[in-house]
Protein backbone atom coordinates (compact mmCIF):
# COMPACT_ATOMS: atom_id res chain seq x y z
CA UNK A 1 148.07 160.71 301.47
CA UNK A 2 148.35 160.41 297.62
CA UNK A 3 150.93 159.53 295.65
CA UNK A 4 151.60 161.12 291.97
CA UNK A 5 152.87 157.92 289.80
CA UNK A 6 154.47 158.56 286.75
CA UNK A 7 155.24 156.74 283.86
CA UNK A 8 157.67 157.56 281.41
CA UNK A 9 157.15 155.70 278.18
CA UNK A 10 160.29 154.58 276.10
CA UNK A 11 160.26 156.53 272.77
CA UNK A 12 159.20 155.37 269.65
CA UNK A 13 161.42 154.44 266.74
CA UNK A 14 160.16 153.96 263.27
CA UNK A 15 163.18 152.55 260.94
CA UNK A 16 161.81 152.52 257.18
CA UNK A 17 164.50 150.23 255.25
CA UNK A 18 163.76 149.27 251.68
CA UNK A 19 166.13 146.72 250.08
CA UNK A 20 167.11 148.11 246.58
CA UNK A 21 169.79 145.94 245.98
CA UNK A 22 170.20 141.76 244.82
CA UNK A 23 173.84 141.13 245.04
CA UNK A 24 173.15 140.30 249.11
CA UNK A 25 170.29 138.83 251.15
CA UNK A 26 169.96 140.56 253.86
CA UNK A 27 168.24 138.94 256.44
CA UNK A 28 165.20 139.98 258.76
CA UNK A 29 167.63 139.38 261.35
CA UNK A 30 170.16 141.44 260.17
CA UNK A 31 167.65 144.07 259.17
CA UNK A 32 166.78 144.25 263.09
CA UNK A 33 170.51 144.91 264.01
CA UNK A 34 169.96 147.57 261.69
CA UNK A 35 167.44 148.82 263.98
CA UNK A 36 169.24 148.18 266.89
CA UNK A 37 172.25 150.09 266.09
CA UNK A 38 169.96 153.14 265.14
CA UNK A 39 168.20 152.67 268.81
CA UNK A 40 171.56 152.14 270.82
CA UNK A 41 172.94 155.23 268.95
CA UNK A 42 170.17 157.09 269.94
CA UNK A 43 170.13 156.10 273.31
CA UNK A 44 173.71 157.05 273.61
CA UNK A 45 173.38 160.42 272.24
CA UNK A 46 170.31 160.93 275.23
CA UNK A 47 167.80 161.16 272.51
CA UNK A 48 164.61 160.72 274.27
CA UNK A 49 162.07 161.83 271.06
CA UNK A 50 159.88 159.82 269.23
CA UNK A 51 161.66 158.88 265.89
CA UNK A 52 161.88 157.87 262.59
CA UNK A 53 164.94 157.20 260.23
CA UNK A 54 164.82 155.54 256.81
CA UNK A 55 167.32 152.75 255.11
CA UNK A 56 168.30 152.21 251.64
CA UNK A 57 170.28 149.12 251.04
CA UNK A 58 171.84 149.75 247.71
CA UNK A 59 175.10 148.46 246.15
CA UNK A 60 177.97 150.16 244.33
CA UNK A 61 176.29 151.66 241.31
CA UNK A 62 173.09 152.98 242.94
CA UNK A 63 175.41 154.67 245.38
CA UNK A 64 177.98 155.85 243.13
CA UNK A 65 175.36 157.97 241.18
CA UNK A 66 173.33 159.14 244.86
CA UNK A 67 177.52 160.35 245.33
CA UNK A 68 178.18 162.01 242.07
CA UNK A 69 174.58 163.83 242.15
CA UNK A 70 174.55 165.01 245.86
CA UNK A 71 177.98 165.11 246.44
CA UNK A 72 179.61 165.45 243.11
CA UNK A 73 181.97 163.00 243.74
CA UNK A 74 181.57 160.42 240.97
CA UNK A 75 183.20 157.14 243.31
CA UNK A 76 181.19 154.27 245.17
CA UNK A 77 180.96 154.83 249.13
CA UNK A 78 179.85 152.71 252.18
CA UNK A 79 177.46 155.05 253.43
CA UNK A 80 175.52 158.35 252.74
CA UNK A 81 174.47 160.27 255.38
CA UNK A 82 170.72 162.56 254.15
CA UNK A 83 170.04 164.37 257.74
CA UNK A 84 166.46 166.09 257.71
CA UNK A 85 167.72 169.20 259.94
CA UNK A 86 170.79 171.18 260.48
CA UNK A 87 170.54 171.11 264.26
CA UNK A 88 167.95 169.59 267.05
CA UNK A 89 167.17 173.35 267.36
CA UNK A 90 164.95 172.59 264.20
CA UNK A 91 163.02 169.54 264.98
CA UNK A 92 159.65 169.95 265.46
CA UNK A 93 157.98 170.72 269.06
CA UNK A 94 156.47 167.33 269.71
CA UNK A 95 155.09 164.25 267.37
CA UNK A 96 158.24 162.10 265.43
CA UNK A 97 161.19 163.69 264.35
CA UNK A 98 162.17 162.43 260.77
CA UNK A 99 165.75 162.55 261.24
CA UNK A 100 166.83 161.70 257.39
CA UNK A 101 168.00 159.35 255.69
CA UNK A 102 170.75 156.51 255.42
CA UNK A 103 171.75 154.57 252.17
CA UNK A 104 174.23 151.79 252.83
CA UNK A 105 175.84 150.15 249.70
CA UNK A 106 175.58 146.31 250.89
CA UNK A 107 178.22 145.23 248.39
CA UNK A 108 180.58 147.61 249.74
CA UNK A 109 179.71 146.30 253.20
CA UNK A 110 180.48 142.98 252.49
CA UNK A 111 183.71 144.04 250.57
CA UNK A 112 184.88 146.01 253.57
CA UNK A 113 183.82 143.36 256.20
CA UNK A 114 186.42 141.02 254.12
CA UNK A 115 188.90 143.28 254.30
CA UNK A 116 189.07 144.22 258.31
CA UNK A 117 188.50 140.70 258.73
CA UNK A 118 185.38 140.47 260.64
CA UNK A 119 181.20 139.94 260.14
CA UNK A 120 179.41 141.27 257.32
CA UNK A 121 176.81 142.28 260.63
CA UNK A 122 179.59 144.13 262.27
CA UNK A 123 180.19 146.10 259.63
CA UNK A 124 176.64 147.04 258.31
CA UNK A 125 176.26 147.54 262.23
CA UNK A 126 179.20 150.23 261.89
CA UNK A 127 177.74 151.59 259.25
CA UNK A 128 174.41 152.33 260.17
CA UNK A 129 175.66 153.64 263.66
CA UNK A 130 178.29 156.10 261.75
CA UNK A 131 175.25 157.34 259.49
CA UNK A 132 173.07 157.76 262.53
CA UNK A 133 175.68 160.19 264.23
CA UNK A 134 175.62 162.15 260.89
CA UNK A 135 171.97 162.78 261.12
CA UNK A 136 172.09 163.47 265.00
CA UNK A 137 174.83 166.31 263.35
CA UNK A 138 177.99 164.72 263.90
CA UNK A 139 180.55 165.68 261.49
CA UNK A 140 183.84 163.83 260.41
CA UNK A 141 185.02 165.64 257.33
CA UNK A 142 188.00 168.22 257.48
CA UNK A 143 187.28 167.89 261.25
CA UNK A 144 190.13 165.92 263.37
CA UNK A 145 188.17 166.56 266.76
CA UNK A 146 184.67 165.56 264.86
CA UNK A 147 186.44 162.49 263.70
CA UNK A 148 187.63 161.44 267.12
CA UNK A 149 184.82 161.97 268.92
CA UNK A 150 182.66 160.37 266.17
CA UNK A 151 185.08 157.12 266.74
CA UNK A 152 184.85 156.89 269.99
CA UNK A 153 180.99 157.04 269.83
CA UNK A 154 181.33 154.82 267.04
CA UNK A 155 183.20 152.25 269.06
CA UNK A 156 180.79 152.81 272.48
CA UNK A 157 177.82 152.03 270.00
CA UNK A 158 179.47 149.00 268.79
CA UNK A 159 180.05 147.64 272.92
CA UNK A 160 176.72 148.01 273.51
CA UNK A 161 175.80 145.69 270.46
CA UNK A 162 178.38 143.28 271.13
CA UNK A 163 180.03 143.91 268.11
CA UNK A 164 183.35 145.49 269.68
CA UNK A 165 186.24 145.98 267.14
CA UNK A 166 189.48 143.49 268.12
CA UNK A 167 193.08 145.85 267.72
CA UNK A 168 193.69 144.49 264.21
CA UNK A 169 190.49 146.00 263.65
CA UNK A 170 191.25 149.45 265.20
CA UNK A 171 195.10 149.86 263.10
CA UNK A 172 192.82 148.78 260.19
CA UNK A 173 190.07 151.48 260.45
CA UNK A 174 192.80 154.18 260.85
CA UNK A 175 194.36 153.36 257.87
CA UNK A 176 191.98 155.95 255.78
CA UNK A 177 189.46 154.11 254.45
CA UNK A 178 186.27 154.28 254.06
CA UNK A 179 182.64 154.80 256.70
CA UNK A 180 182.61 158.01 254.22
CA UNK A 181 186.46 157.67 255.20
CA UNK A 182 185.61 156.33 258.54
């Protein structure tokens, strides 16, 4: 009798980050949880494809212009979301899929992570996880349902990092600000 064994690999995740910015260190530690949250949101969305996503650490300025010339909106922001395709009907048949690119303004993270009262981690966690949803093709804006669903991923991503939000946390985020208006 034989038996057919097989072995399914884990897929591969390349995370390119490049630290633009000197207002914050960030850590190798933290710059791992950056990685992680990219993974966990993968693995949430079912993504099974061999990957890779860049990071920009940036602060307020940097981003502001990225905003103003890609956006034309001329204001600082947490996070920019650069997606490489319009739908996973695009990526290509096999190899890694580039899936885009995230910038993250560091000094707004820290700003924000004073404000809701919790880590500076949590929140570049949140951010990173939020971005990651945009380039899977999540949307938020002018989209109520997009925006709940995108929370709720949001939050499961944050569970499974151990990085939950506390209720203070939750009345803050729906107060309107920020995650590119969270």
């Amino acid at each position: 009798m034989r038996f057919k064994i097989e072995f399914k690999r884990k897929p591969s995740l390349r995370v390119l980050i490049e630290d633009e910015q000197e207002r914050k260190y960030v850590t190798i530690k933290q710059q791992k949880l950056i990685r992680h949250a990219i993974l966990e949101t993968l693995s949430l969305e079912g993504f099974d494809r061999d990957a890779e996503v860049s990071v920009t650490l940036t602060d307020n300025d940097t981003i502001r212009e990225i905003n103003s010339e890609y956006r034309s909106i001329d204001a600082a922001t947490d996070v920019l979301s650069f997606p490489q395709y319009e739908s996973a009907d695009d990526y290509p048949p096999r190899g890694f899929v580039p899936l885009g690119d995230i910038v993250v303004s560091v000094e707004r993270a820290q700003d924000q992570a004073l404000l809701y009262g919790h880590s500076f981690e949590r929140e570049l966690a949140f951010l990173v996880a939020h971005s990651t949803l945009h380039l899977l093709g999540y949307d938020h804006v002018n989209d109520v349902d997009g925006e709940r669903i995108m929370r709720e991923k949001q939050r499961e991503v944050m569970d499974r990092l151990g990085l939950s939000v506390t209720e203070t946390e939750k009345e803050k985020e729906t107060d309107g600000t920020s995650a590119e208006d969270k």
